[in-house]
PDB file of N, CA and C in Angstrom:
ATOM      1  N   UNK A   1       4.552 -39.500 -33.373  1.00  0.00           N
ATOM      2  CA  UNK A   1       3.156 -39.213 -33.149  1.00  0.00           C
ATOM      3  C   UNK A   1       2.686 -38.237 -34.239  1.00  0.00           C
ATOM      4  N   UNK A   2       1.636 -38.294 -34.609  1.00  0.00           N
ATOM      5  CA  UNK A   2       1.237 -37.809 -35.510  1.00  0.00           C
ATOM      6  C   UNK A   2       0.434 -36.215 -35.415  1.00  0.00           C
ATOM      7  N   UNK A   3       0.378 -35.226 -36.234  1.00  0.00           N
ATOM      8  CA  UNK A   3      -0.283 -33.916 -35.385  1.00  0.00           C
ATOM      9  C   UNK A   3      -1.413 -34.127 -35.598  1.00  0.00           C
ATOM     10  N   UNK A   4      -2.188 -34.564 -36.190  1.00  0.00           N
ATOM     11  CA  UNK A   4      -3.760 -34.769 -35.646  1.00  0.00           C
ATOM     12  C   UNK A   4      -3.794 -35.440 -34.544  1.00  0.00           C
ATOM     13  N   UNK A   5      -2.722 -36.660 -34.473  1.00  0.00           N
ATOM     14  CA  UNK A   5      -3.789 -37.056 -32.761  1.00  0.00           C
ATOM     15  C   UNK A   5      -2.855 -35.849 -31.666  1.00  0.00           C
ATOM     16  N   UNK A   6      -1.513 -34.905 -31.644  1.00  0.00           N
ATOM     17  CA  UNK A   6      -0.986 -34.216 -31.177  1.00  0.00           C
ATOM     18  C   UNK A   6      -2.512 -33.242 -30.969  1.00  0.00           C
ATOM     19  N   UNK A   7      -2.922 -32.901 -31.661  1.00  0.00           N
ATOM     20  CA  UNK A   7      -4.507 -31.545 -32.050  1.00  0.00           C
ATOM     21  C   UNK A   7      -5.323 -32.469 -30.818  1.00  0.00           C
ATOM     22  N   UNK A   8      -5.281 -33.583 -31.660  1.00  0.00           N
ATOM     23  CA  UNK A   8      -6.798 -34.059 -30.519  1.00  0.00           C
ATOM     24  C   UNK A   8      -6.249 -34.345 -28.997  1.00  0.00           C
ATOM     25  N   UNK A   9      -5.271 -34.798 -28.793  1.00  0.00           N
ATOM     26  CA  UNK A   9      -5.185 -34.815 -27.481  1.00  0.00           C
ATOM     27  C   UNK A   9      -5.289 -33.193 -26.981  1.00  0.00           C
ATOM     28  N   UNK A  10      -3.949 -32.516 -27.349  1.00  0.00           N
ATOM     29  CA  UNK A  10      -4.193 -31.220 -27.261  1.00  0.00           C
ATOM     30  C   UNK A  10      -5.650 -30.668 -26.552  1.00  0.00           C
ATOM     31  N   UNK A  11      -6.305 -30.782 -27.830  1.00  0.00           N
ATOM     32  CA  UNK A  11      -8.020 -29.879 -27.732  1.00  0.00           C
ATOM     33  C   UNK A  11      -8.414 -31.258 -26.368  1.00  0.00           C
ATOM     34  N   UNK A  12      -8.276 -32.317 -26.345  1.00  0.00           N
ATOM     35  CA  UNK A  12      -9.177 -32.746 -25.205  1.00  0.00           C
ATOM     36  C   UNK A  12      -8.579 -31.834 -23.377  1.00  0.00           C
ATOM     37  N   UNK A  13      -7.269 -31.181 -23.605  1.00  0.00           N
ATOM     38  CA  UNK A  13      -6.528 -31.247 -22.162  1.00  0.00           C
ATOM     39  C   UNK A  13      -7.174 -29.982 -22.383  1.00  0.00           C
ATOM     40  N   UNK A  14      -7.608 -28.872 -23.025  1.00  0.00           N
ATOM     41  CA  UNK A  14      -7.846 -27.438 -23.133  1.00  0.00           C
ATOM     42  C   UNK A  14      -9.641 -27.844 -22.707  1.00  0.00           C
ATOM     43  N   UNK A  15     -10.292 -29.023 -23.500  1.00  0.00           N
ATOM     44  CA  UNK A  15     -11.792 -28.775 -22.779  1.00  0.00           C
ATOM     45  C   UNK A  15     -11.811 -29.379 -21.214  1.00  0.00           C
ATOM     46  N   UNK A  16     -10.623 -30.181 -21.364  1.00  0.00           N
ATOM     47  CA  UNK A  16     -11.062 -30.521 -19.773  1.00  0.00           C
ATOM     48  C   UNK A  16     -10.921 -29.672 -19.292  1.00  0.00           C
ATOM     49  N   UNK A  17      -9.477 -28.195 -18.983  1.00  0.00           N
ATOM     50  CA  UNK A  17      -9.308 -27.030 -18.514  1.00  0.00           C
ATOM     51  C   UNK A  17     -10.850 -26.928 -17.980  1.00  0.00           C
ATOM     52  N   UNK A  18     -11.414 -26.405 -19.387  1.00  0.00           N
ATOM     53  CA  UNK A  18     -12.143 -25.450 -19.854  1.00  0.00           C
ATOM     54  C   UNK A  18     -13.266 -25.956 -18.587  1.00  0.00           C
ATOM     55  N   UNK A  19     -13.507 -26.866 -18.810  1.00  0.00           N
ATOM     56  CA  UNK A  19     -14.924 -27.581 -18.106  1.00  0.00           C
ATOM     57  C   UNK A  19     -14.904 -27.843 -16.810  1.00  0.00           C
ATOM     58  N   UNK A  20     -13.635 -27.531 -16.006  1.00  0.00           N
ATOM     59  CA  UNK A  20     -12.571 -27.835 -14.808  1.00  0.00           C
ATOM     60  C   UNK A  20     -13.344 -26.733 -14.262  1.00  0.00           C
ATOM     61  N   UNK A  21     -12.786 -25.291 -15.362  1.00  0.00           N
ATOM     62  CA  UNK A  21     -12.915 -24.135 -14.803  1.00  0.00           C
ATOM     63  C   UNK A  21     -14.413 -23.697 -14.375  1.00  0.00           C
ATOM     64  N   UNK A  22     -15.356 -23.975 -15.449  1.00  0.00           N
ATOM     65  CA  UNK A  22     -16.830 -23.595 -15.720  1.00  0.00           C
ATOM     66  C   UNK A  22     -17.249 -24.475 -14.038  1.00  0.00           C
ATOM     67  N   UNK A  23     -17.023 -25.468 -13.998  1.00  0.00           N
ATOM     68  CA  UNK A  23     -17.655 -26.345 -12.734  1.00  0.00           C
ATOM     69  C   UNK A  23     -17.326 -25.585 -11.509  1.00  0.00           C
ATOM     70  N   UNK A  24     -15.871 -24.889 -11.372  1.00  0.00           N
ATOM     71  CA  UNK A  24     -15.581 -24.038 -10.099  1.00  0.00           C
ATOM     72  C   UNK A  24     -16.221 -22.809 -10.821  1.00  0.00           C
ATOM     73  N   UNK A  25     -16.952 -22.107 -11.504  1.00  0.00           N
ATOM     74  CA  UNK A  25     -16.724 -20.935 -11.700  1.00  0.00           C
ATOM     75  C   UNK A  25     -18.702 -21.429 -11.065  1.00  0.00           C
ATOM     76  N   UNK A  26     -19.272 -22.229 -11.308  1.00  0.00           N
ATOM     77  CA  UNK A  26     -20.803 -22.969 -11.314  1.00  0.00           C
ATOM     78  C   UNK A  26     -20.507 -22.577  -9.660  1.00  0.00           C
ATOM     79  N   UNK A  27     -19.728 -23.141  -8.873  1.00  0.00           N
ATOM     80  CA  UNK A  27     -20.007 -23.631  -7.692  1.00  0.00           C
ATOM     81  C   UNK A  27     -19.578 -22.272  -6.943  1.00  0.00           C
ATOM     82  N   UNK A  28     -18.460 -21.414  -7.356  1.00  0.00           N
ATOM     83  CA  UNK A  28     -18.184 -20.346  -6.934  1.00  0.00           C
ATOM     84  C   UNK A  28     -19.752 -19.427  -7.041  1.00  0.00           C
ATOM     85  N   UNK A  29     -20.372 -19.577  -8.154  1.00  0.00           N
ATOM     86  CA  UNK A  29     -21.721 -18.376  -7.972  1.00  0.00           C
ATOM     87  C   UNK A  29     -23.004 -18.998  -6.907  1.00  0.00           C
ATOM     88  N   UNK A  30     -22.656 -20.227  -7.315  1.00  0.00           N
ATOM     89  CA  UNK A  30     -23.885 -20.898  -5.979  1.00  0.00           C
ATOM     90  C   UNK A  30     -23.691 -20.871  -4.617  1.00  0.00           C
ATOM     91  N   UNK A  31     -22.128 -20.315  -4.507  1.00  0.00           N
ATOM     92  CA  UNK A  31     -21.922 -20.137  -2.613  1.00  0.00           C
ATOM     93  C   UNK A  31     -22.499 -19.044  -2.771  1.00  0.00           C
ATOM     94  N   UNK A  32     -21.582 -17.749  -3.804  1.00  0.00           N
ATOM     95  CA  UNK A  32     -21.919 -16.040  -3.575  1.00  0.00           C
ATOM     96  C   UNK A  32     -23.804 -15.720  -3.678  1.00  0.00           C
ATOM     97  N   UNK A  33     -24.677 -16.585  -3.906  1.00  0.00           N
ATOM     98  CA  UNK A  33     -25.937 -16.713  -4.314  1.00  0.00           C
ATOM     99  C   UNK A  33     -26.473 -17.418  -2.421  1.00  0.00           C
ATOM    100  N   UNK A  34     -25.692 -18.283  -2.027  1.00  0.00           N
ATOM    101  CA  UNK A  34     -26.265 -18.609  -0.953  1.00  0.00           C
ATOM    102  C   UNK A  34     -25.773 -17.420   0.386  1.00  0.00           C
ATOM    103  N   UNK A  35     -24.866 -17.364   0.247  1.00  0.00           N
ATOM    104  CA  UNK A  35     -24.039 -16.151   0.744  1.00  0.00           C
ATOM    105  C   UNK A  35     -25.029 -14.883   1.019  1.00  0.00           C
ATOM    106  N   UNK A  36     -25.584 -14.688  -0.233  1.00  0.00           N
ATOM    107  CA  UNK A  36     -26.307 -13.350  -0.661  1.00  0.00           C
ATOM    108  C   UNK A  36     -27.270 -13.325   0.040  1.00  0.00           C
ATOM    109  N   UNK A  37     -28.031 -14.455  -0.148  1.00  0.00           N
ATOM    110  CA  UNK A  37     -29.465 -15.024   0.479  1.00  0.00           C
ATOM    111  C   UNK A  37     -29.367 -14.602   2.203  1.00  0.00           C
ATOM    112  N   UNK A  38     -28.549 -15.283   2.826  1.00  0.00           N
ATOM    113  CA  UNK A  38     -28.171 -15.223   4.135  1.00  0.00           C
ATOM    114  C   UNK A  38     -28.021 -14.003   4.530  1.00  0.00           C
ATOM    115  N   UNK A  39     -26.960 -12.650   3.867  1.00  0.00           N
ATOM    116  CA  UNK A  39     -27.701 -11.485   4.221  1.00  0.00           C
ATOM    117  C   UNK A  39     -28.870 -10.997   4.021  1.00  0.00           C
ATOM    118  N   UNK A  40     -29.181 -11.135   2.889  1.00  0.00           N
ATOM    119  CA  UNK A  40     -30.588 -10.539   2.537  1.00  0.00           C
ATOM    120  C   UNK A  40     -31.685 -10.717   3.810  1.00  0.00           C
ATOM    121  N   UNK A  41     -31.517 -12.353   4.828  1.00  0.00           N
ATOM    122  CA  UNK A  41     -32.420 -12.575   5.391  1.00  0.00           C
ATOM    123  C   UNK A  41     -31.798 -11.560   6.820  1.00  0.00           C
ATOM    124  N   UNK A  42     -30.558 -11.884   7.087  1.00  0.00           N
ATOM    125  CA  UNK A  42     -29.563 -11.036   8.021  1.00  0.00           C
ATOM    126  C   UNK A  42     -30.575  -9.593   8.156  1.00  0.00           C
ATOM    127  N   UNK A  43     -30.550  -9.020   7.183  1.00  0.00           N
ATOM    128  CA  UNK A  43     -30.916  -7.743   7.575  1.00  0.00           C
ATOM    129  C   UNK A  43     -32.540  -7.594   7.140  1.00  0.00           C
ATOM    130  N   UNK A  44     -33.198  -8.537   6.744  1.00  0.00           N
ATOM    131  CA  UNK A  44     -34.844  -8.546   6.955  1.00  0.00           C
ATOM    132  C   UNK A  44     -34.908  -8.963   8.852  1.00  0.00           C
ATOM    133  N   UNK A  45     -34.480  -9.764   9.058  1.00  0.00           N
ATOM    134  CA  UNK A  45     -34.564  -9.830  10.880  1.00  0.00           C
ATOM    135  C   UNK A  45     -33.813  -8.708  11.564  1.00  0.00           C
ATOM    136  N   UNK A  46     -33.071  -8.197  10.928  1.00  0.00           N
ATOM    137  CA  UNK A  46     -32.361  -6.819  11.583  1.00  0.00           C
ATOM    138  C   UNK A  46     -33.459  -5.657  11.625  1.00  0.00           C
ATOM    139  N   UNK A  47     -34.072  -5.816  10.412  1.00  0.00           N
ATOM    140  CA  UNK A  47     -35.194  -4.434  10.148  1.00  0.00           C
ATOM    141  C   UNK A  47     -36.422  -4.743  10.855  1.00  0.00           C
ATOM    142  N   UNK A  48     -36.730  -5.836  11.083  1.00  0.00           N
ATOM    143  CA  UNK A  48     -37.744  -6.098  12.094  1.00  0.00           C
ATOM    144  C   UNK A  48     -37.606  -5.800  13.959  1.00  0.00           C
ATOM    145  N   UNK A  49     -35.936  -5.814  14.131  1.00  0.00           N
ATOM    146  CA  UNK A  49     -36.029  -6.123  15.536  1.00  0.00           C
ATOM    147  C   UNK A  49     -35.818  -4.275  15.696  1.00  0.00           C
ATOM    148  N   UNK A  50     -35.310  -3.523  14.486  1.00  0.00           N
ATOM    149  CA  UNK A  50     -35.411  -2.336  15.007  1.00  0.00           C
ATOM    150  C   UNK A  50     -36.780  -1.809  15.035  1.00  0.00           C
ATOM    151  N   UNK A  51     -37.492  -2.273  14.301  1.00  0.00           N
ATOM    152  CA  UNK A  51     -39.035  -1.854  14.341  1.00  0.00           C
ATOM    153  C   UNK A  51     -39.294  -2.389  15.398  1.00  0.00           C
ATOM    154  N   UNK A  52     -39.476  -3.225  16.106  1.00  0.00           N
ATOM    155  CA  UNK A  52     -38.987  -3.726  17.294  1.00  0.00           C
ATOM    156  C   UNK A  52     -38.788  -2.679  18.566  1.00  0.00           C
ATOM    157  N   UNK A  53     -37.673  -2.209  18.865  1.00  0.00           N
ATOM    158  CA  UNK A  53     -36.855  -1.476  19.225  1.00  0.00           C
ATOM    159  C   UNK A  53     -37.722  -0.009  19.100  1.00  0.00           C
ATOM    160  N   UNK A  54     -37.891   0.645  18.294  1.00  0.00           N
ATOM    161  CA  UNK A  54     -38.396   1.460  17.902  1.00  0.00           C
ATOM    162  C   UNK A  54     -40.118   1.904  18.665  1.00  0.00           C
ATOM    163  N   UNK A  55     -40.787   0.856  18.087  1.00  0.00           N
ATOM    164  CA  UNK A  55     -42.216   0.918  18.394  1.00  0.00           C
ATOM    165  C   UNK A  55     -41.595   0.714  20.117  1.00  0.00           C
ATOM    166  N   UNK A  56     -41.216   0.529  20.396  1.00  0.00           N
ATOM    167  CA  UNK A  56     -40.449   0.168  22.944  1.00  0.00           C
ATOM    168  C   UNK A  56     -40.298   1.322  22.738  1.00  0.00           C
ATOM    169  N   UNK A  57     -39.541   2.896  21.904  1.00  0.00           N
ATOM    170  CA  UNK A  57     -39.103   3.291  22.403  1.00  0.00           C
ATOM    171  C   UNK A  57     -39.873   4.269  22.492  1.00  0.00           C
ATOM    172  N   UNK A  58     -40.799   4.170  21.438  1.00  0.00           N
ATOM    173  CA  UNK A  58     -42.045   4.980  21.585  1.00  0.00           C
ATOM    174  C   UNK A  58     -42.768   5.160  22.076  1.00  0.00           C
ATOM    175  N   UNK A  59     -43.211   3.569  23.138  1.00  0.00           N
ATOM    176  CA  UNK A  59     -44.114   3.412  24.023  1.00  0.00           C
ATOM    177  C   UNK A  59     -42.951   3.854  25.259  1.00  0.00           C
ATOM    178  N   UNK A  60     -42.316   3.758  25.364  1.00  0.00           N
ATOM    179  CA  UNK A  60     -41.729   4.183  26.855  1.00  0.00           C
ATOM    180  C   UNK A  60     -41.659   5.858  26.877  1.00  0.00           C
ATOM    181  N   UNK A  61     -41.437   6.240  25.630  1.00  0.00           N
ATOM    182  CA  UNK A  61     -41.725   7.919  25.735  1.00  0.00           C
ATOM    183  C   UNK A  61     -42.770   8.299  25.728  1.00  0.00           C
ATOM    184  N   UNK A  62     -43.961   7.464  25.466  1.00  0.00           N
ATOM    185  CA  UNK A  62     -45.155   8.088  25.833  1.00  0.00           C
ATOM    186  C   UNK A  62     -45.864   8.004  27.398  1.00  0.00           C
ATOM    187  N   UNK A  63     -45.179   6.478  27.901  1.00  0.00           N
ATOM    188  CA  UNK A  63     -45.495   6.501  29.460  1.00  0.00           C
ATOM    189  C   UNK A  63     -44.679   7.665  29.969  1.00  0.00           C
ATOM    190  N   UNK A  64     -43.374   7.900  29.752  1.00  0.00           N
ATOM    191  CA  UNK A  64     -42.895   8.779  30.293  1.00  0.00           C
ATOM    192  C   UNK A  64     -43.479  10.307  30.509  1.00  0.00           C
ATOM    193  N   UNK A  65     -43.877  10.752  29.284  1.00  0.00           N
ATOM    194  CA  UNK A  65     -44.806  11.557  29.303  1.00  0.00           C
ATOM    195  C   UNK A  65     -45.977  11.623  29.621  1.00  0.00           C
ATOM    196  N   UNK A  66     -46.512  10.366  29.684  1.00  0.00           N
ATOM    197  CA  UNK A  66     -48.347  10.324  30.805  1.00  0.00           C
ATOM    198  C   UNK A  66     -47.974  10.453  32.135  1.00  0.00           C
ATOM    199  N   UNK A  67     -46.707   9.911  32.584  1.00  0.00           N
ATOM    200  CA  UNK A  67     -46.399  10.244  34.365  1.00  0.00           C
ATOM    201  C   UNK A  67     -46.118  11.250  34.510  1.00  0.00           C
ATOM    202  N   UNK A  68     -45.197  12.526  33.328  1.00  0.00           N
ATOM    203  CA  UNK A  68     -45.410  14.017  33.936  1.00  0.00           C
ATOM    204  C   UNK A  68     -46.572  14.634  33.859  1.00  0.00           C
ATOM    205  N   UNK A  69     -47.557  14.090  32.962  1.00  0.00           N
ATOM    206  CA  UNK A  69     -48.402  14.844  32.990  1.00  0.00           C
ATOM    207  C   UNK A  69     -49.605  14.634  34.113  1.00  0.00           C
ATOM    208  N   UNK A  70     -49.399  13.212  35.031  1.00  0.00           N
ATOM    209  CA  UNK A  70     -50.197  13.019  36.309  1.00  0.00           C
ATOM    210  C   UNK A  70     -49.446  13.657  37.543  1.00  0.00           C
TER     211      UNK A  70
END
């Protein structure tokens, strides 16, 4: 066999590697990107239900305090 086609096969098994890798490395950032997304929304509905939570607890301390004061 000759070393040029030894080179070219060679260089074709290193871009397939190469292009193997880039496609998992593509699909690995598009989970951590969907991933990301899903908290991001995780804790926008988290920050709402304590505002939520919050504004109840305010109103129950203020009834509480209109019944001592009747």
């Amino acid at each position: 066999m000759k070393i040029r086609t030894k080179l070219i096969g060679d260089f074709a098994i290193v871009a397939l590697i190469g292009s193997f890798l880039g496609m998992v490395g593509l699909y690995s950032n598009n989970q951590l990107t969907n991933k990301a997304e899903e908290i991001i929304t995780i804790t926008e509905i988290e920050a709402r239900i304590l505002g939520i939570l919050n504004s109840h607890y305010n109103w129950r301390q203020s009834l509480m305090e209109t019944m001592k004061l009747t």
